[in-house]
C-alpha atoms as a PDB file:
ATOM      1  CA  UNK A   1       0.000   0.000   0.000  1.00  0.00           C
ATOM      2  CA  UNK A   2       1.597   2.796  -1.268  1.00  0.00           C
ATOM      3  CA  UNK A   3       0.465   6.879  -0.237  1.00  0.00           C
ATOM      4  CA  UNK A   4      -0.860   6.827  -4.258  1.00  0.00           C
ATOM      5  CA  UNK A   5      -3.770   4.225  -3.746  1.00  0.00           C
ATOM      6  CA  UNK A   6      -5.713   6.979  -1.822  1.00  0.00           C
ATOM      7  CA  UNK A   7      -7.162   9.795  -3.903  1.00  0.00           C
ATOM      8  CA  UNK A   8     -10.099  11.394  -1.866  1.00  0.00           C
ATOM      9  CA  UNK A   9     -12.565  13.975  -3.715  1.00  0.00           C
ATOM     10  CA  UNK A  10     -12.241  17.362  -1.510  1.00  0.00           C
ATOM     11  CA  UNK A  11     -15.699  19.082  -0.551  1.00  0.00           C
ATOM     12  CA  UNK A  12     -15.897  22.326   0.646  1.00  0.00           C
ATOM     13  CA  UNK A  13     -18.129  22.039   3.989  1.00  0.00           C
ATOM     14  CA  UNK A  14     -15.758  19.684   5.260  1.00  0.00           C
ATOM     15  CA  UNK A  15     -18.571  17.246   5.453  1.00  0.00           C
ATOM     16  CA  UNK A  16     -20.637  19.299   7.872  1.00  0.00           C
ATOM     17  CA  UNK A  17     -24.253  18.329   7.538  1.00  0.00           C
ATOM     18  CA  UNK A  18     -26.674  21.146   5.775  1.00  0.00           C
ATOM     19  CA  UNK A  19     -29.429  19.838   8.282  1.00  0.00           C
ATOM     20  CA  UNK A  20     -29.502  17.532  11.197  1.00  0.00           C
ATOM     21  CA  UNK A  21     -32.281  15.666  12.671  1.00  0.00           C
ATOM     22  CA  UNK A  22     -35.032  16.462  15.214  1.00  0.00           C
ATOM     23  CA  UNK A  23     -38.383  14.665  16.915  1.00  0.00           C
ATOM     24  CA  UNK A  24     -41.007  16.325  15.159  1.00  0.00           C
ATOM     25  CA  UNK A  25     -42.726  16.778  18.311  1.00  0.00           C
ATOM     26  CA  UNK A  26     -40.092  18.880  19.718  1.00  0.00           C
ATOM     27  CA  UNK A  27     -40.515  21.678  17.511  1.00  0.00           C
ATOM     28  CA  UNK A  28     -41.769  24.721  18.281  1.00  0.00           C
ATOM     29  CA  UNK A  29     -42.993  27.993  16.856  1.00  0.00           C
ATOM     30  CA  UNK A  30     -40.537  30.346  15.744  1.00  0.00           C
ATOM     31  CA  UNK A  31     -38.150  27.034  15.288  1.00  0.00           C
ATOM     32  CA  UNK A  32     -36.642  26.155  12.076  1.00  0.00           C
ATOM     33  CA  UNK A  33     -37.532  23.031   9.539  1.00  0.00           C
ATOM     34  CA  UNK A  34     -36.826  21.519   6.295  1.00  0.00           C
ATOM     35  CA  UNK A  35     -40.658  21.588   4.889  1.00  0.00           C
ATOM     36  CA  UNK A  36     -40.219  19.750   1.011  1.00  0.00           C
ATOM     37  CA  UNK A  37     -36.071  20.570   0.756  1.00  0.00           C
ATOM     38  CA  UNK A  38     -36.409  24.454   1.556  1.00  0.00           C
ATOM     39  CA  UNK A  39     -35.805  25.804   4.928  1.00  0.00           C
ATOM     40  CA  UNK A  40     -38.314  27.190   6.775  1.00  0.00           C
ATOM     41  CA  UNK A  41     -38.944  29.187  10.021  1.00  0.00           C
ATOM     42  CA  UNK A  42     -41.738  28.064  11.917  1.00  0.00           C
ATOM     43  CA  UNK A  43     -44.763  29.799  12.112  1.00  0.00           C
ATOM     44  CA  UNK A  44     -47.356  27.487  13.436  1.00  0.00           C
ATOM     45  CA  UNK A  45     -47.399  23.845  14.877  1.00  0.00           C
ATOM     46  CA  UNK A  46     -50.678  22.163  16.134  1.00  0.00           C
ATOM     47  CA  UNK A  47     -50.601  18.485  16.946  1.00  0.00           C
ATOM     48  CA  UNK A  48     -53.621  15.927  17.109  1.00  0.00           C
ATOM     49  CA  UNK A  49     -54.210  13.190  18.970  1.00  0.00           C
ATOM     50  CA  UNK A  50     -55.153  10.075  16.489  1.00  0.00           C
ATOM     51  CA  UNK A  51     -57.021   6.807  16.885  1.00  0.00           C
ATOM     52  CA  UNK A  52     -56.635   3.748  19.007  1.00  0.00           C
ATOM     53  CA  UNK A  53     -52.879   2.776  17.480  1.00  0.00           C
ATOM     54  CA  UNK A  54     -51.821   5.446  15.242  1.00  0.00           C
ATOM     55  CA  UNK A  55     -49.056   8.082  15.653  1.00  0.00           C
ATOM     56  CA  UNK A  56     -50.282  11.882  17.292  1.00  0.00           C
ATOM     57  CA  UNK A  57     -49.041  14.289  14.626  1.00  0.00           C
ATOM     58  CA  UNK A  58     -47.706  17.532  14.007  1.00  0.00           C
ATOM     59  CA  UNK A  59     -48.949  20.320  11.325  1.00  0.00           C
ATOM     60  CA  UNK A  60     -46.486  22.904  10.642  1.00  0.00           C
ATOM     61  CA  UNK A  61     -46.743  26.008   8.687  1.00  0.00           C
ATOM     62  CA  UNK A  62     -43.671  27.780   7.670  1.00  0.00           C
ATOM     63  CA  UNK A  63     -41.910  30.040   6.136  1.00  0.00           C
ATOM     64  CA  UNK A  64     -39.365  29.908   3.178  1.00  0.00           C
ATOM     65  CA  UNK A  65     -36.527  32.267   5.173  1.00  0.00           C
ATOM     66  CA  UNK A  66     -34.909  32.777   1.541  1.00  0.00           C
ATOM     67  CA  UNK A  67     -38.151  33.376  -0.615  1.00  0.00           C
ATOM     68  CA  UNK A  68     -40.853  34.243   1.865  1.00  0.00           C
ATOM     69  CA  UNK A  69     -43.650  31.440   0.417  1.00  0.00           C
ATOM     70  CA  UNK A  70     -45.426  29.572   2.459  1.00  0.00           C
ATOM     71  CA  UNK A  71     -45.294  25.877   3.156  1.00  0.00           C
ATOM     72  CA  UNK A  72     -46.904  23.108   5.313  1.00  0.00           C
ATOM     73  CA  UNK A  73     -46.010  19.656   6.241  1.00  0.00           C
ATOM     74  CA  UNK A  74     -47.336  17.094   8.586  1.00  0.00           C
ATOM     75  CA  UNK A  75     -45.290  14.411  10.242  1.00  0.00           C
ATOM     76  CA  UNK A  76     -45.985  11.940  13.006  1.00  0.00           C
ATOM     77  CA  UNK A  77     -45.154  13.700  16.196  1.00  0.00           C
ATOM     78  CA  UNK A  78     -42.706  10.526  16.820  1.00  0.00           C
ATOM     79  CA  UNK A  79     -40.613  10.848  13.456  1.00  0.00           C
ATOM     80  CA  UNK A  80     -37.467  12.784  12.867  1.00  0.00           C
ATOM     81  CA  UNK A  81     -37.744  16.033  11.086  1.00  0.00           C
ATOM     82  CA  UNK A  82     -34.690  17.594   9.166  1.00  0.00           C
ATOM     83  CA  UNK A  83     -34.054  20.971  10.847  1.00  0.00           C
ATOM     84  CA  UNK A  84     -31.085  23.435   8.493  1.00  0.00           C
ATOM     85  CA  UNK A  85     -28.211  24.306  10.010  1.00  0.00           C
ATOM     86  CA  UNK A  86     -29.295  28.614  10.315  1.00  0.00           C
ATOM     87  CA  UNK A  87     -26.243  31.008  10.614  1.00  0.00           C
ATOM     88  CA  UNK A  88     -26.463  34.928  10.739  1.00  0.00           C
ATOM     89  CA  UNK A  89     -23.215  36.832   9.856  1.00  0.00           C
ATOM     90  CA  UNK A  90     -23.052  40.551   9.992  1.00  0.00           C
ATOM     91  CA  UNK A  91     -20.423  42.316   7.423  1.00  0.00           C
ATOM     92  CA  UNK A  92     -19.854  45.739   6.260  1.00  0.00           C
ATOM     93  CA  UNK A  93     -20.813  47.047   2.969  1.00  0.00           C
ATOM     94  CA  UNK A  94     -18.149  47.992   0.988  1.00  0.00           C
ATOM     95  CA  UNK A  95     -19.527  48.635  -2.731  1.00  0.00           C
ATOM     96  CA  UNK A  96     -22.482  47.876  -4.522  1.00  0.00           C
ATOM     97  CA  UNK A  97     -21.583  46.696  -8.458  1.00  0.00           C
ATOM     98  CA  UNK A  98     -23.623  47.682 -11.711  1.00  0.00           C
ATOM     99  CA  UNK A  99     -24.631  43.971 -12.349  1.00  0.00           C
ATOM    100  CA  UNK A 100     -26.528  43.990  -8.757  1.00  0.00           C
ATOM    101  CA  UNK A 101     -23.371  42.143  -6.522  1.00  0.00           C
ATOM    102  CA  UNK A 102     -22.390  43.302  -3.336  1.00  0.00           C
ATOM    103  CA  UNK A 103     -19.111  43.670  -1.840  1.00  0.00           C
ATOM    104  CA  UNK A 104     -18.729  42.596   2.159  1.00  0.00           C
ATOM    105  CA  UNK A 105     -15.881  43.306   4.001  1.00  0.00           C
ATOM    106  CA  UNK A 106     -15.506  39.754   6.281  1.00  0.00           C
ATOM    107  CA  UNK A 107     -14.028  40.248  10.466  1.00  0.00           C
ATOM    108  CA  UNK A 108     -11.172  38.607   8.893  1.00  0.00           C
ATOM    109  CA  UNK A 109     -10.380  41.845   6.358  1.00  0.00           C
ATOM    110  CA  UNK A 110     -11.092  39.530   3.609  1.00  0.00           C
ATOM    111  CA  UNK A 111     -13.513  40.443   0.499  1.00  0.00           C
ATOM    112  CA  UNK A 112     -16.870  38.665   0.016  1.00  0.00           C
ATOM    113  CA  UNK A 113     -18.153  39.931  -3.137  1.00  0.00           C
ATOM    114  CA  UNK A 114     -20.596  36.434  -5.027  1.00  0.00           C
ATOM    115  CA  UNK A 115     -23.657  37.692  -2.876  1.00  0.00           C
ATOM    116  CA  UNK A 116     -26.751  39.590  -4.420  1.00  0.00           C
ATOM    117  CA  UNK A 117     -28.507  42.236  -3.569  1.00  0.00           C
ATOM    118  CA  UNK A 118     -31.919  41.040  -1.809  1.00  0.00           C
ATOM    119  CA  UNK A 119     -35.115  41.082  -4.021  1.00  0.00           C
ATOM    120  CA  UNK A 120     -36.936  42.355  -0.974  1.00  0.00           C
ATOM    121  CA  UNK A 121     -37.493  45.782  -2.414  1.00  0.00           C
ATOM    122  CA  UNK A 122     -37.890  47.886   1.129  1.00  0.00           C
ATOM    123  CA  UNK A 123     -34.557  46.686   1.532  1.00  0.00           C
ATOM    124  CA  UNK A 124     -32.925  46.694  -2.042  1.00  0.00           C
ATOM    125  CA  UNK A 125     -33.658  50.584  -1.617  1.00  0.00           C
ATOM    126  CA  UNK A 126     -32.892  51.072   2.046  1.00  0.00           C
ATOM    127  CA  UNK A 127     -29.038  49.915   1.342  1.00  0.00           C
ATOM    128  CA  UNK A 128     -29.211  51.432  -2.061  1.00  0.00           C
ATOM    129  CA  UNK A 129     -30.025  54.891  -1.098  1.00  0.00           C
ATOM    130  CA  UNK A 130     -28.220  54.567   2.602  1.00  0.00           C
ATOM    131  CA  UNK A 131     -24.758  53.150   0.063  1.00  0.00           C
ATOM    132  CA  UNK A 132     -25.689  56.394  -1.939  1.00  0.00           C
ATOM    133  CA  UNK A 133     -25.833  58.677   0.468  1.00  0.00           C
ATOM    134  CA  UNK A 134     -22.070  57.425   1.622  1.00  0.00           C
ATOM    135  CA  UNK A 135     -23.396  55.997   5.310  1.00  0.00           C
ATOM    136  CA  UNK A 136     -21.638  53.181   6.765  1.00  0.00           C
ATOM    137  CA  UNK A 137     -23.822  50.455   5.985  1.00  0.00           C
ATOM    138  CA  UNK A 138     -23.604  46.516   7.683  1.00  0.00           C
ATOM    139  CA  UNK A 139     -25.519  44.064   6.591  1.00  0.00           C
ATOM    140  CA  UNK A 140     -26.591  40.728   8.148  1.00  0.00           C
ATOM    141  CA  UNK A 141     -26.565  37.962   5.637  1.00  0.00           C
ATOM    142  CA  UNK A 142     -28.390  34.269   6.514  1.00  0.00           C
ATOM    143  CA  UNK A 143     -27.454  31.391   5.512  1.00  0.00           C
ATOM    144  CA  UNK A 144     -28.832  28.074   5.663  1.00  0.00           C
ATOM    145  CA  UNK A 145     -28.097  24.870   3.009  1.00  0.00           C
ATOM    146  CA  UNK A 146     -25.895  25.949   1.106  1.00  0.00           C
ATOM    147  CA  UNK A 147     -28.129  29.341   0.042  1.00  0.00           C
ATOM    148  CA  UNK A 148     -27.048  32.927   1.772  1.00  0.00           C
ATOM    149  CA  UNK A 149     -28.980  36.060   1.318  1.00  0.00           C
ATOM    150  CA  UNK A 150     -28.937  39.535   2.789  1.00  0.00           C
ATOM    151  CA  UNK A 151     -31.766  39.692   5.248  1.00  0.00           C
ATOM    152  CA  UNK A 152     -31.134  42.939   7.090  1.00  0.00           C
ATOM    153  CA  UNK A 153     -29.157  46.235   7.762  1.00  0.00           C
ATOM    154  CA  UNK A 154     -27.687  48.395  10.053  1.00  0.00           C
ATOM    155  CA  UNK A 155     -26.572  52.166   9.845  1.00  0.00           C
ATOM    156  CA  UNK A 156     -23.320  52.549  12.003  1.00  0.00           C
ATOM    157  CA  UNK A 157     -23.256  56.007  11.044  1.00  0.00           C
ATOM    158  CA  UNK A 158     -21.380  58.277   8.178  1.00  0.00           C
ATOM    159  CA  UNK A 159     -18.234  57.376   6.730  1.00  0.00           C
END
């Protein structure tokens, strides 16, 4: 066995898990779930009781965090649920490009610049005319499966 029989395919994410499992009956409202592969905050959760020998279950209603639609699911309260990994990172706003990218400046100095700007109009035009007006501008991006978006702002005062 020499070190050349081992060739190993390199993945990003260092094989951290997009979503990890949870009893569906441990879920709340305001929680997050994977509701038919999108993640979802959420929103409602009633359980019933069922018959003589069947499974209590759980109704949710969520929330698409990335494109706002609604969703529902029901699961036996006793089953696991896939719940997304949800991260919120806050970075300034450097530039804003023609073609509708963003530049972030990361806590490590570093450049972030393959994110949008949000379709959320309130917010397209709250950094665009905060960015025009030459404030300091940071925005919170989320990110969850692989997908990030911007999802808020902060004014930390002029430049």
């Amino acid at each position: 066995m020499s070190d050349d029989d081992h060739h190993f395919e390199s993945k990003a994410d260092a094989g951290a898990s997009k979503t990890y499992p949870q009893q569906a009956g441990t879920i709340r409202k305001n929680g997050y779930i994977v509701i038919k592969g999108r993640p979802c905050k959420v929103v409602e959760v009633s359980t019933s009781k069922t018959g003589k020998h069947g499974h209590a279950k759980c109704h949710f209603v969520g929330i698409d965090i990335f494109t706002g639609k609604k969703l529902e699911d029901i699961v036996p309260s006793s089953h696991n649920c896939d719940v997304p990994h949800v991260n919120r990172t806050d970075y300034q706003l450097i530039d804003i490009s023609e073609d509708g990218f963003v530049s972030l400046l990361t806590d490590s100095g570093d450049t972030k610049d393959d994110l949008r700007l949000p379709t959320d109009e309130n917010l397209l035009k709250q950094i665009k005319d905060g960015f025009g007006e030459g404030k300091d501008l940071v925005v919170s991006v989320m990110s969850a499966m692989g997908e990030e978006q911007i999802c808020a702002l902060k004014d930390i005062g002029p430049k």
